[in-house]
N, C-alpha and C. Protein backbone atom coordinates (compact mmCIF):
# COMPACT_ATOMS: atom_id res chain seq x y z
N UNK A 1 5.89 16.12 3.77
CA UNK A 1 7.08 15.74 3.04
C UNK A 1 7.84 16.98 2.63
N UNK A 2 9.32 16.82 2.36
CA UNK A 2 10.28 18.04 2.00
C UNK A 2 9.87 17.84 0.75
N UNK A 3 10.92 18.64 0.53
CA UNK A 3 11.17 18.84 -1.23
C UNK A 3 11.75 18.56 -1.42
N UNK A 4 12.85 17.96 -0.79
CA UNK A 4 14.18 16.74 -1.23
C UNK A 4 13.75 15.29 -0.96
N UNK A 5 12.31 15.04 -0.05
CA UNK A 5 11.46 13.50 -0.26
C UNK A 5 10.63 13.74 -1.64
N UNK A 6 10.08 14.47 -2.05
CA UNK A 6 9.55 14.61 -3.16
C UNK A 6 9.84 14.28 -4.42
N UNK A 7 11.55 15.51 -4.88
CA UNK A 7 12.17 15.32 -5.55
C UNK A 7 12.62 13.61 -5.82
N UNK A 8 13.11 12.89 -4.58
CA UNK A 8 14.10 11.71 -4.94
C UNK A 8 12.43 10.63 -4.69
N UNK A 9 11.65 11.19 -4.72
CA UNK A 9 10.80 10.04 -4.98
C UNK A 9 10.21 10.14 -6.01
N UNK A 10 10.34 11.54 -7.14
CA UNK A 10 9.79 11.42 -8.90
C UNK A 10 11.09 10.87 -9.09
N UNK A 11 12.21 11.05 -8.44
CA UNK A 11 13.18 10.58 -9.46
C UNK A 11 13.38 9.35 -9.70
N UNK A 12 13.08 8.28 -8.17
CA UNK A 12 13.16 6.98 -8.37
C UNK A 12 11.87 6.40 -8.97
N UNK A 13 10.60 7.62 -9.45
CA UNK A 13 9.61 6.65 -9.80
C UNK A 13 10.15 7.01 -11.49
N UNK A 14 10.73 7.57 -12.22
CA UNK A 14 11.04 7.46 -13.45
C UNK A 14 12.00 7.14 -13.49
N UNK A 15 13.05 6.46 -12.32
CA UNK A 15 13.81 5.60 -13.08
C UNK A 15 13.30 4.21 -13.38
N UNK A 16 11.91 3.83 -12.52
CA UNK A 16 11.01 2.87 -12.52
C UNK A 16 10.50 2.27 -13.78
N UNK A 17 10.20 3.47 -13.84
CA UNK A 17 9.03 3.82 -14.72
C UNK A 17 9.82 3.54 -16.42
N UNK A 18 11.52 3.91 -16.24
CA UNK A 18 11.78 3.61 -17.39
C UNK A 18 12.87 2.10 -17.58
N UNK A 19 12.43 1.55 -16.35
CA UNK A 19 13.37 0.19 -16.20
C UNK A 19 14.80 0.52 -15.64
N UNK A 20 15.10 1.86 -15.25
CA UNK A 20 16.41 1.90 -14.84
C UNK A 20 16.87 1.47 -13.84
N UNK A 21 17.97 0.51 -13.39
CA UNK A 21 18.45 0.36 -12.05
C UNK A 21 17.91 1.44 -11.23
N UNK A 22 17.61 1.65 -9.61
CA UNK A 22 17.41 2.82 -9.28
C UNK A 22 18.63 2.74 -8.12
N UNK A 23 19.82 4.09 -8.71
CA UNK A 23 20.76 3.89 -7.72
C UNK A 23 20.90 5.71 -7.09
N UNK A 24 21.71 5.70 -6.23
CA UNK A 24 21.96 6.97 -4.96
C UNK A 24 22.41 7.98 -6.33
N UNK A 25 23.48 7.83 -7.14
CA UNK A 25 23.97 8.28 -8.38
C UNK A 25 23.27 8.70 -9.36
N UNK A 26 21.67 7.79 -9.67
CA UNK A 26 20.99 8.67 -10.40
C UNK A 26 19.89 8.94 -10.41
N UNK A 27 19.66 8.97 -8.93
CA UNK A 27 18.56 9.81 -8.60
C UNK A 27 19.26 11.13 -8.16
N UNK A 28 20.51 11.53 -7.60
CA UNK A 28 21.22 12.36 -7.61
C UNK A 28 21.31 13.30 -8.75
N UNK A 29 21.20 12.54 -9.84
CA UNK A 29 21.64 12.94 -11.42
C UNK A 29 20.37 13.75 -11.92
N UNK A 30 19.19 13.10 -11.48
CA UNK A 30 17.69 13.23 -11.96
C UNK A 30 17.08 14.88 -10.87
N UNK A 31 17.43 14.15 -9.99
CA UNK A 31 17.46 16.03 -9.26
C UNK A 31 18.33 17.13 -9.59
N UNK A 32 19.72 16.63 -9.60
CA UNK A 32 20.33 17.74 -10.20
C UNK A 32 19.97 18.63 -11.53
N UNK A 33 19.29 17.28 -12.14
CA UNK A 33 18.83 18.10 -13.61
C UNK A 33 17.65 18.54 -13.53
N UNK A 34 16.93 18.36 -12.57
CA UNK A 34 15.68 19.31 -12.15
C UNK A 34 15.83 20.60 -11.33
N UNK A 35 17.29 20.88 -11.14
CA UNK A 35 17.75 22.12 -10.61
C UNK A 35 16.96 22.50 -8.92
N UNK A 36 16.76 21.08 -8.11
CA UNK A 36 16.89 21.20 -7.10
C UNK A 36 17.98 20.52 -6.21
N UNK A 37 17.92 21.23 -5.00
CA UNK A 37 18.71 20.71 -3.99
C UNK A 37 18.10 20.34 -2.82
N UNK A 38 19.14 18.94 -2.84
CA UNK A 38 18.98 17.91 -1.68
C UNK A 38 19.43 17.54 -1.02
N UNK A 39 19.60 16.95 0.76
CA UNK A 39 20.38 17.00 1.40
C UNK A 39 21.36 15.81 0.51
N UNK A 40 22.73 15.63 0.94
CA UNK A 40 22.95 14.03 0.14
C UNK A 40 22.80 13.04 0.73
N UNK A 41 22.09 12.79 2.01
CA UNK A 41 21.71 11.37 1.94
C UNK A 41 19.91 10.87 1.42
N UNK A 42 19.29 11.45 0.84
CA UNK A 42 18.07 11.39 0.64
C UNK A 42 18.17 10.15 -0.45
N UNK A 43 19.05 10.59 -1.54
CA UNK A 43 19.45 9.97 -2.71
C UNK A 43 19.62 8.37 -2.15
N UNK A 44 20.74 8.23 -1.72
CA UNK A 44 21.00 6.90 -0.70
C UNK A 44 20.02 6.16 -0.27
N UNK A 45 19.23 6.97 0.83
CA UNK A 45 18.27 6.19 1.69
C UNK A 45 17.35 5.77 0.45
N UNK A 46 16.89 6.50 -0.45
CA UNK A 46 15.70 5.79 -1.30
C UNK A 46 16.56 4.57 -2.09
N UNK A 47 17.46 5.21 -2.73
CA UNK A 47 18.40 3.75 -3.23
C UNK A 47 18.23 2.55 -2.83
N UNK A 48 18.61 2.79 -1.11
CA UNK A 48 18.21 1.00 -0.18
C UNK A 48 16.69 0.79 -0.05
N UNK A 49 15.72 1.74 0.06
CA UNK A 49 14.77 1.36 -0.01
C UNK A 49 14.41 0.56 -1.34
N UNK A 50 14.47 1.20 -2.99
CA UNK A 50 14.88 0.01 -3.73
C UNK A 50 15.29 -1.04 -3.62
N UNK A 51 16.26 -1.29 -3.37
CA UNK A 51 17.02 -2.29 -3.05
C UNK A 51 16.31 -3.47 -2.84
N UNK A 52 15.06 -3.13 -1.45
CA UNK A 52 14.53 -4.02 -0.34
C UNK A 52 13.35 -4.16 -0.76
N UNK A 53 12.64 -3.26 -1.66
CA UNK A 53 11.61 -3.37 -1.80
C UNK A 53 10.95 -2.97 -3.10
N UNK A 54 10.48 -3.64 -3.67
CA UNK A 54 10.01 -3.46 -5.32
C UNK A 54 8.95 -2.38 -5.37
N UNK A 55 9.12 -1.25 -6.11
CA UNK A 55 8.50 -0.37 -6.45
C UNK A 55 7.10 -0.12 -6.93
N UNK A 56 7.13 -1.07 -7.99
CA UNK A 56 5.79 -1.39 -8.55
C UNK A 56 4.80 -2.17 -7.55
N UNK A 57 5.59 -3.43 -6.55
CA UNK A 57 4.77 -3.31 -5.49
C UNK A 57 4.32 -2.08 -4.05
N UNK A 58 4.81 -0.83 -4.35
CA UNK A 58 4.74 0.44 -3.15
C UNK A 58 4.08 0.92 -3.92
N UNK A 59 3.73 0.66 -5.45
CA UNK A 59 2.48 1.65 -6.29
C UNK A 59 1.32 1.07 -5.92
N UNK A 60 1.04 -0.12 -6.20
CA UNK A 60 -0.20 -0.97 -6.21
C UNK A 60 -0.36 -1.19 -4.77
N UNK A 61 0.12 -1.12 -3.30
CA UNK A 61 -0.02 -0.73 -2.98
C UNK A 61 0.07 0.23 -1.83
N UNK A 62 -0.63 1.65 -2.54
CA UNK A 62 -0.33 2.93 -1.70
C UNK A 62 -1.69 2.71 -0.70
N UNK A 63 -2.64 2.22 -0.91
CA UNK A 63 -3.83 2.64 -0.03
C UNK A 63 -4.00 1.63 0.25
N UNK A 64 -2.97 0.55 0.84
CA UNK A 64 -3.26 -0.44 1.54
C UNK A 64 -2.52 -0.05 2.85
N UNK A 65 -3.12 -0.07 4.04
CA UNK A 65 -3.13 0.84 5.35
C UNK A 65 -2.11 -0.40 6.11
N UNK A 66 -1.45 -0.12 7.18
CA UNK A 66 -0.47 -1.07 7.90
C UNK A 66 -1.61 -2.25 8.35
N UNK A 67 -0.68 -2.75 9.03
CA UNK A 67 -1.12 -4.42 9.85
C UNK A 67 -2.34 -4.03 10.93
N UNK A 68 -3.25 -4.33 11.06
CA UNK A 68 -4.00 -4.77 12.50
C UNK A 68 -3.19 -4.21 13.83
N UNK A 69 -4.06 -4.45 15.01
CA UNK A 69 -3.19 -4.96 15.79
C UNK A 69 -3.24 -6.20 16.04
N UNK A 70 -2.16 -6.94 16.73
CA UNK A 70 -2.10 -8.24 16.89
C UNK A 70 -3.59 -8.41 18.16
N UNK A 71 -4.15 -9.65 17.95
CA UNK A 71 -5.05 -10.03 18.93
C UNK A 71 -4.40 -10.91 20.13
N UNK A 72 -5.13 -10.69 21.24
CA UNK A 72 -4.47 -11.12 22.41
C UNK A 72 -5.18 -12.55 22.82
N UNK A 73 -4.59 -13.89 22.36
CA UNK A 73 -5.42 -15.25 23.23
C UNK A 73 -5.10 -15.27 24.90
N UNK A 74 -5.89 -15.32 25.36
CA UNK A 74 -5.56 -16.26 26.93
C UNK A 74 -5.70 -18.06 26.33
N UNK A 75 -4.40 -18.39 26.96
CA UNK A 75 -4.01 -19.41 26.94
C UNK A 75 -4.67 -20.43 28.37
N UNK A 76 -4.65 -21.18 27.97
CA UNK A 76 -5.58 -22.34 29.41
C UNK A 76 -4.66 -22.39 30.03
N UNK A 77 -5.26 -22.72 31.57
CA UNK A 77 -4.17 -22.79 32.68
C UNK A 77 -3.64 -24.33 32.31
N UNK A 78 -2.48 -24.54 33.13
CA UNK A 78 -1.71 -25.95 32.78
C UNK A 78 -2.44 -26.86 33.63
N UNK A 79 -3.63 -26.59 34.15
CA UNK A 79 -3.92 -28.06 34.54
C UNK A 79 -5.42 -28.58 33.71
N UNK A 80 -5.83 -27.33 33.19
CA UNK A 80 -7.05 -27.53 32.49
C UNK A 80 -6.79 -27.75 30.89
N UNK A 81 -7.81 -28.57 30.41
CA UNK A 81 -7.55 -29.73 29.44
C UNK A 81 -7.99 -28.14 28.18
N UNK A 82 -7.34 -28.67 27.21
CA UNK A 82 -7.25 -27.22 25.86
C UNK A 82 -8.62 -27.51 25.19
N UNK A 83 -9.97 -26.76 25.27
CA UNK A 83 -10.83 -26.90 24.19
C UNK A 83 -10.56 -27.15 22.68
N UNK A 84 -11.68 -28.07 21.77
CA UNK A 84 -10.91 -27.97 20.91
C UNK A 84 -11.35 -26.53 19.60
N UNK A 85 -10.55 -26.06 18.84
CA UNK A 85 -10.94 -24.55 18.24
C UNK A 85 -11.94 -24.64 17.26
N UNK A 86 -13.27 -23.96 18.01
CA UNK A 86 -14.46 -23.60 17.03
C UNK A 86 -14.26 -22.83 15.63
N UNK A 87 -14.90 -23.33 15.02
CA UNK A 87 -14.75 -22.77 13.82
C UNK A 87 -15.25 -21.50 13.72
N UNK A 88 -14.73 -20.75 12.86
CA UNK A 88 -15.37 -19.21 12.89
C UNK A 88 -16.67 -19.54 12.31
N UNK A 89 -17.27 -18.02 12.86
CA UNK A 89 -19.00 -18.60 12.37
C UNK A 89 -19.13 -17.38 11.13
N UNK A 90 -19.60 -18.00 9.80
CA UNK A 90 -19.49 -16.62 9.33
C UNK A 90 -20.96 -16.11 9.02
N UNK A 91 -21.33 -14.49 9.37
CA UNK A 91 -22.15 -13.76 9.18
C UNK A 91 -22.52 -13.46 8.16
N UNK A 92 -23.70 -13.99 7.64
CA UNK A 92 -24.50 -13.54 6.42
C UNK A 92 -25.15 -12.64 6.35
N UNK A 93 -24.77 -11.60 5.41
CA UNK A 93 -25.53 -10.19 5.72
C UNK A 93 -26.64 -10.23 4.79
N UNK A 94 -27.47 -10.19 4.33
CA UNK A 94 -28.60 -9.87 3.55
C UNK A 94 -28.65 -8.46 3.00
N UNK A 95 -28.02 -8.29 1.34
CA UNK A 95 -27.64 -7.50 0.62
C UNK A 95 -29.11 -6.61 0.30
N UNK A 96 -29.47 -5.17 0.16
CA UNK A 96 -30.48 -5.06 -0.15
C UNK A 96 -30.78 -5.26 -1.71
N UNK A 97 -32.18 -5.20 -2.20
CA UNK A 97 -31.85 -5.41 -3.32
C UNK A 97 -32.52 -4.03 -4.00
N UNK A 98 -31.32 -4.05 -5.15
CA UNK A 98 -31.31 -2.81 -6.07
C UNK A 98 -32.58 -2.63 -6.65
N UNK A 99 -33.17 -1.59 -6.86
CA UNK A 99 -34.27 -1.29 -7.45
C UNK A 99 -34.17 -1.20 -8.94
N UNK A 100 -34.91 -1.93 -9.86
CA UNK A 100 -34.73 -1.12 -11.17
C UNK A 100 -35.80 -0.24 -11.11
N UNK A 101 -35.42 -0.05 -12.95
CA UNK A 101 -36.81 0.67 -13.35
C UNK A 101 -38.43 0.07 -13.68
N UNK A 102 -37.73 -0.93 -14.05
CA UNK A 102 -39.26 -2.35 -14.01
C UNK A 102 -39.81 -2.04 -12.60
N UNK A 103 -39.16 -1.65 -11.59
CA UNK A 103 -40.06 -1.95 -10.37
C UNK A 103 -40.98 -0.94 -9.80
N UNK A 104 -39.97 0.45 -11.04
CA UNK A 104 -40.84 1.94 -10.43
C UNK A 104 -42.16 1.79 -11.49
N UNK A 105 -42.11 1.08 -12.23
CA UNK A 105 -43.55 1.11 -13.10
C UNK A 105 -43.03 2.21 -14.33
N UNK A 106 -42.00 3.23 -14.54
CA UNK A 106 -41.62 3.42 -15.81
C UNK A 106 -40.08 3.15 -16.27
N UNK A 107 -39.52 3.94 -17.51
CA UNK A 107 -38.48 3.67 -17.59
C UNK A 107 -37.72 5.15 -18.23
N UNK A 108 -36.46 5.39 -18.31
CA UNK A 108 -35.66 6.43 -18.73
C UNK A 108 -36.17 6.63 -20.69
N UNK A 109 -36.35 5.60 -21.02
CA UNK A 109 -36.61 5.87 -22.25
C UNK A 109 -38.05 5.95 -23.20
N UNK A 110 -38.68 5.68 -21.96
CA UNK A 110 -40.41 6.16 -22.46
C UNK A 110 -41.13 7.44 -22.27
């Protein structure tokens, strides 16, 4: 990331952060008064990204990773009759089980 994505992305997270509209004008305003410089469309582009997309949902979430890829069906030929769709089977894993201290025969506080 630059330092003009940086900049206009503290600026739109405290205008967030303090309920402000977030517009091209004052995130412009919010860098200027941090005495950096930015190209001028940086300001803008995050603006519409506001716009389109709620903030507090791009916080919560950051470490949610893109889509899959899509999976590929083969479709039945047109003269053969469509099975009907099995249910997924689901896999039961058998969790190990945690050890206490009852099981080592002492404990942390004896």
């Amino acid at each position: 990331m630059s330092i003009s994505e940086i900049a206009c992305t503290y600026a739109a997270l405290i205008l967030h952060d303090d309920g402000i509209p977030i517009t091209a004008e004052k995130i412009a305003a919010l860098v200027k008064a941090a005495n950096v410089s930015v190209e001028s469309y940086w300001p803008g582009l995050f603006a519409k990204l506001a716009e389109k997309r709620d903030i507090g949902d791009l916080i919560l979430n950051v470490g949610a990773g893109g889509g899959g890829g899509a999976v590929a069906v083969a479709a039945p030929g047109a003269g053969a009759a469509a099975p009907a769709a099995a249910a997924p089977v689901e896999e039961k894993k058998e969790e190990p089980k945690e050890e206490s201290d009852d099981d080592m025969g002492f404990s942390l506080f004896d």
